[in-house]
Protein backbone atom coordinates (compact mmCIF):
# COMPACT_ATOMS: atom_id res chain seq x y z
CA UNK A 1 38.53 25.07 48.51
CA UNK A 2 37.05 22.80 51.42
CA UNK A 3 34.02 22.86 53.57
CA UNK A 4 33.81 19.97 56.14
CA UNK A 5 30.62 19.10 57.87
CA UNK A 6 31.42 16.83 61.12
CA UNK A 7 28.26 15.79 62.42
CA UNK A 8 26.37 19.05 61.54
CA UNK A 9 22.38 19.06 62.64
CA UNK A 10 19.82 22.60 61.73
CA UNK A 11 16.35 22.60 63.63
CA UNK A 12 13.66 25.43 64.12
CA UNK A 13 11.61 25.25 66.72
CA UNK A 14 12.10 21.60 68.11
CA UNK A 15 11.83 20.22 64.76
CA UNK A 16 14.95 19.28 63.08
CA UNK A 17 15.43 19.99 59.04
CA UNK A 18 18.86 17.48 59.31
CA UNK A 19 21.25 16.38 61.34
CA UNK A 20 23.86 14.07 61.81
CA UNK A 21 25.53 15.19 58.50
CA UNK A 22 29.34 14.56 57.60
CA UNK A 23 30.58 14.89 54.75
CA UNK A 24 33.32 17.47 52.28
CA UNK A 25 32.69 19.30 50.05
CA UNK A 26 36.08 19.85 47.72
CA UNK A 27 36.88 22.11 44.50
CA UNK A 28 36.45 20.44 41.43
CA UNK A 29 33.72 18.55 42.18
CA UNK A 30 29.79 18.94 41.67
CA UNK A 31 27.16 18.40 44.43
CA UNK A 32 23.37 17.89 44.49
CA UNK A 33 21.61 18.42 47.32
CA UNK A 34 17.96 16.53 46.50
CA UNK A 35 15.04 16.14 48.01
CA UNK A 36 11.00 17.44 47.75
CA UNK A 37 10.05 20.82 48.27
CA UNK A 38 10.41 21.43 52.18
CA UNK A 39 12.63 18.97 52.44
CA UNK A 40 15.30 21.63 53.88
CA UNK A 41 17.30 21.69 50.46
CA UNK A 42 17.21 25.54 50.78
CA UNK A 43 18.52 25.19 54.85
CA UNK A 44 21.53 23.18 54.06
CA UNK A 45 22.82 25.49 51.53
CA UNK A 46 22.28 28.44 54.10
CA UNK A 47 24.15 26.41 56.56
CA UNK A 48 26.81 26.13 53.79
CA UNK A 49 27.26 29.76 52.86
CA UNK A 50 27.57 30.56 56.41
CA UNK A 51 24.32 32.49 56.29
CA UNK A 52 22.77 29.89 58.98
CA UNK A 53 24.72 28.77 61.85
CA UNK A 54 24.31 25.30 62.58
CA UNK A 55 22.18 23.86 65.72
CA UNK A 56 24.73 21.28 66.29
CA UNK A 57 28.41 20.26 65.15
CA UNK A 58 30.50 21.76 63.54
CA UNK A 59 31.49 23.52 59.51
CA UNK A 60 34.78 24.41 58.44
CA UNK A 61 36.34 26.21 55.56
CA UNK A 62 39.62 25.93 53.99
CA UNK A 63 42.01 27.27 51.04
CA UNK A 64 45.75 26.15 52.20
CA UNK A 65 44.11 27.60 55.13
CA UNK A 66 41.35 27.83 57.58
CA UNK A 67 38.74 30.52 56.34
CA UNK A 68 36.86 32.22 59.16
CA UNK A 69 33.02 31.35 58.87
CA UNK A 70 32.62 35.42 58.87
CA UNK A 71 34.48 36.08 55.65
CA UNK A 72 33.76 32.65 53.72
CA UNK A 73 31.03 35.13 51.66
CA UNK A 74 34.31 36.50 49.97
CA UNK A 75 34.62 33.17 48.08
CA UNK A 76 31.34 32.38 47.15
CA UNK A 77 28.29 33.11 44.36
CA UNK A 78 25.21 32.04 45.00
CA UNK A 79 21.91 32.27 42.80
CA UNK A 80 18.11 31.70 44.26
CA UNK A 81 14.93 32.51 43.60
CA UNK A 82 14.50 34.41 47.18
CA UNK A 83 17.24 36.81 45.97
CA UNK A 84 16.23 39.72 44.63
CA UNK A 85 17.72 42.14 42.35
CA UNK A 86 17.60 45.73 42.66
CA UNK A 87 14.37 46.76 40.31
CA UNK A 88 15.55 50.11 39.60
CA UNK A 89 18.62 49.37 38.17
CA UNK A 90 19.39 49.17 34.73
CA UNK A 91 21.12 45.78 33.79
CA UNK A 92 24.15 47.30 32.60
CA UNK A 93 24.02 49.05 36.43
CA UNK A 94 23.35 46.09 38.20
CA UNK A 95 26.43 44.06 36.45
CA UNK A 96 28.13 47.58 37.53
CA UNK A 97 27.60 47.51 40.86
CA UNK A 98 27.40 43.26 41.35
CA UNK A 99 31.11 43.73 40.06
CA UNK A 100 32.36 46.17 42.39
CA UNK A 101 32.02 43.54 44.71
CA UNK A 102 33.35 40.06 43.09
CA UNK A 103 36.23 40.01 40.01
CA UNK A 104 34.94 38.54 36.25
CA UNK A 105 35.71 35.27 35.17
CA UNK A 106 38.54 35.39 33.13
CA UNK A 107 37.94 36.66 29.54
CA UNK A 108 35.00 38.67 30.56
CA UNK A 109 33.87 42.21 31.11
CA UNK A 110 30.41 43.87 31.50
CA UNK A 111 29.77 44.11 27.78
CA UNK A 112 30.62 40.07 27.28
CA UNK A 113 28.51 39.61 30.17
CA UNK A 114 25.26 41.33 28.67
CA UNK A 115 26.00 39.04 25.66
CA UNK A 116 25.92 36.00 26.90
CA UNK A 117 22.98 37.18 28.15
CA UNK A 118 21.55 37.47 25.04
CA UNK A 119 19.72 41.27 25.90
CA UNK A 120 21.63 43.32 24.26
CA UNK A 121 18.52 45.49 23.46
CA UNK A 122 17.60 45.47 27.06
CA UNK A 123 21.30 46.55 28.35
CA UNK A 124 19.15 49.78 29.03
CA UNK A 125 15.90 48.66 30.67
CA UNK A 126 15.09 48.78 34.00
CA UNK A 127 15.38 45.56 35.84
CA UNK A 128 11.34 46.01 37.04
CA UNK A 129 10.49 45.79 33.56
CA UNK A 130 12.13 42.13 32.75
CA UNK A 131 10.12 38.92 32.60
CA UNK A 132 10.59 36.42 35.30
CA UNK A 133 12.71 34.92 33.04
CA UNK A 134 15.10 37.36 32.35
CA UNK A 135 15.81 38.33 35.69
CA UNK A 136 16.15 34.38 36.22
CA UNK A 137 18.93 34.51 34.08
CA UNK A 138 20.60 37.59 35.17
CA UNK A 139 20.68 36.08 38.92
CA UNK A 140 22.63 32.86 36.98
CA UNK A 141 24.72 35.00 34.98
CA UNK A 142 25.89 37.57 38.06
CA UNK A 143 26.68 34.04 40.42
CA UNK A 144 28.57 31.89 37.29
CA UNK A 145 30.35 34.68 35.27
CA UNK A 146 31.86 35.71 38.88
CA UNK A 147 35.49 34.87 39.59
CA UNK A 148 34.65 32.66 42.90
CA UNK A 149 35.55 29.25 44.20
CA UNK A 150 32.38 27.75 44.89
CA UNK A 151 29.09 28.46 43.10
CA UNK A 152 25.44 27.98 45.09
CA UNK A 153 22.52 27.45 43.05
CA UNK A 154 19.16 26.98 44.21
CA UNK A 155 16.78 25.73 41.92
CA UNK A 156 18.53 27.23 39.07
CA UNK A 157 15.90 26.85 36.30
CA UNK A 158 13.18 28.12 38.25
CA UNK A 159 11.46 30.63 35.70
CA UNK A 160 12.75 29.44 32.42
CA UNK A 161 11.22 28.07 29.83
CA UNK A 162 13.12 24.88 27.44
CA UNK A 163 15.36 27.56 25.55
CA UNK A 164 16.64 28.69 29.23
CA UNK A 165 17.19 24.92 30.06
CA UNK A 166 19.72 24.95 27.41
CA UNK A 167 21.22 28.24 27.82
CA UNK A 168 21.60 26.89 31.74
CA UNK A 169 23.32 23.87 30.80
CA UNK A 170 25.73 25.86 28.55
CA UNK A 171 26.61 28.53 31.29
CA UNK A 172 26.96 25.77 33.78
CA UNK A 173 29.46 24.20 31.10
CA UNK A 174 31.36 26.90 30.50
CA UNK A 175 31.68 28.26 34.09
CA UNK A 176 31.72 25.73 36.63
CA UNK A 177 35.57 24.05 35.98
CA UNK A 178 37.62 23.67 38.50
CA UNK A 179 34.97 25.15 40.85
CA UNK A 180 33.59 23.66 43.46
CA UNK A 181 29.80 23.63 42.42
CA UNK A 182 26.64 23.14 44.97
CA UNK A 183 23.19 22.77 43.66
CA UNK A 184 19.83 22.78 45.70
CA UNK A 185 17.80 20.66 43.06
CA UNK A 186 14.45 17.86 43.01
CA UNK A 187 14.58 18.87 39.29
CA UNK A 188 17.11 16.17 36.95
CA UNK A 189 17.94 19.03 34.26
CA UNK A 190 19.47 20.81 37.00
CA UNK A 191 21.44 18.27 38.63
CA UNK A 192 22.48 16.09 35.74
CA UNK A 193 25.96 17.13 35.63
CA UNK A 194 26.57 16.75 39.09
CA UNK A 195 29.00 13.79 40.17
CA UNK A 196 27.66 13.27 43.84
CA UNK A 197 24.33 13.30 44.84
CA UNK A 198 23.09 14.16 49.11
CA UNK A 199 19.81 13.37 49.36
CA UNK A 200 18.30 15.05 52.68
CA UNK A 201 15.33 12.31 53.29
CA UNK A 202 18.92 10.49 54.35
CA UNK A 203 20.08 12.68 57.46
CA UNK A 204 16.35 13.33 59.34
């Protein structure tokens, strides 16, 4: 999997969050996106996940073939903060119904899922009633342990506490090969991993 940015630019208003970006993204590899909050981390990976259509130049996705901008969601996962998860479900309902939509990794089902997890006694519980951090993890859990070819994260560890650090880390370990992996970070347990760095102070 490909995406190509040739000269790509994003601006509300008259103000411009980036432009005069090219560069590709390829499977395989591991991106960070960096810069401060604001910075228009969070506009670049909408931009990439065809969610935000660019103010000038052009994006382009391939897989042995060119994949229209309309059905690139089909090949992605993305985890975020802004992305909520529907309260009244149960967990075991929300991995349900998140997996009507995208296939498991290989090797896992729902109950595997819930494990790695580690809330096994909350399989039952409405998703309301989890901590900030547990619904942190679900969102990273749904996105990794999905059968996709690129992964979005957006300040992954947002919510969790050292132990979640750690879990992260061993999720992104386990689940990220062979993937082509895109994080929106300014935090360096996030990003460490990643082999190429974008920082966004670079294209404004």
């Amino acid at each position: 999997m490909t995406i190509t940015l040739n000269n790509v630019g994003r601006r509300f208003n008259k103000e411009w969050i980036f432009r005069n970006l090219s560069t590709e993204f390829t499977s395989g590899n591991s991106y960070a996106i960096l810069g401060p909050n604001g910075s228009g981390k969070s506009t670049l990976l909408s931009v990439l996940t065809g969610s935000l259509t660019p103010s000038e130049g052009q994006i382009s996705f391939s897989e042995n073939k060119d994949i229209p901008v309309e059905d690139i969601y089909k090949h992605i996962s993305l985890a975020a903060p802004y992305l909520e998860l529907v309260e009244t479900f149960t967990l075991k309902e929300l991995i349900d119904f998140h997996f009507k939509f995208k296939d498991f990794s290989a090797g896992l089902n729902a109950k595997s899922l819930v494990s790695i997890l580690g809330l096994e006694k909350s399989a039952n519980k409405e998703i309301k009633y989890f901590s900030s951090g547990m619904k942190q993890r679900t969102k990273l859990a749904l996105a990794c342990c999905s059968n996709s070819p690129i992964l979005f994260l957006d300040e992954p560890t947002s919510n969790l506490d050292v132990q979640g650090v750690d879990w992260y880390r061993e999720l992104i370990e386990n689940y990220t090969k062979n993937r082509l992996t895109i994080i929106g970070s300014n935090q360096i347990q996030e990003y460490e991993f990643c082999r190429k760095h974008i920082q966004i102070a670079d294209f404004k």
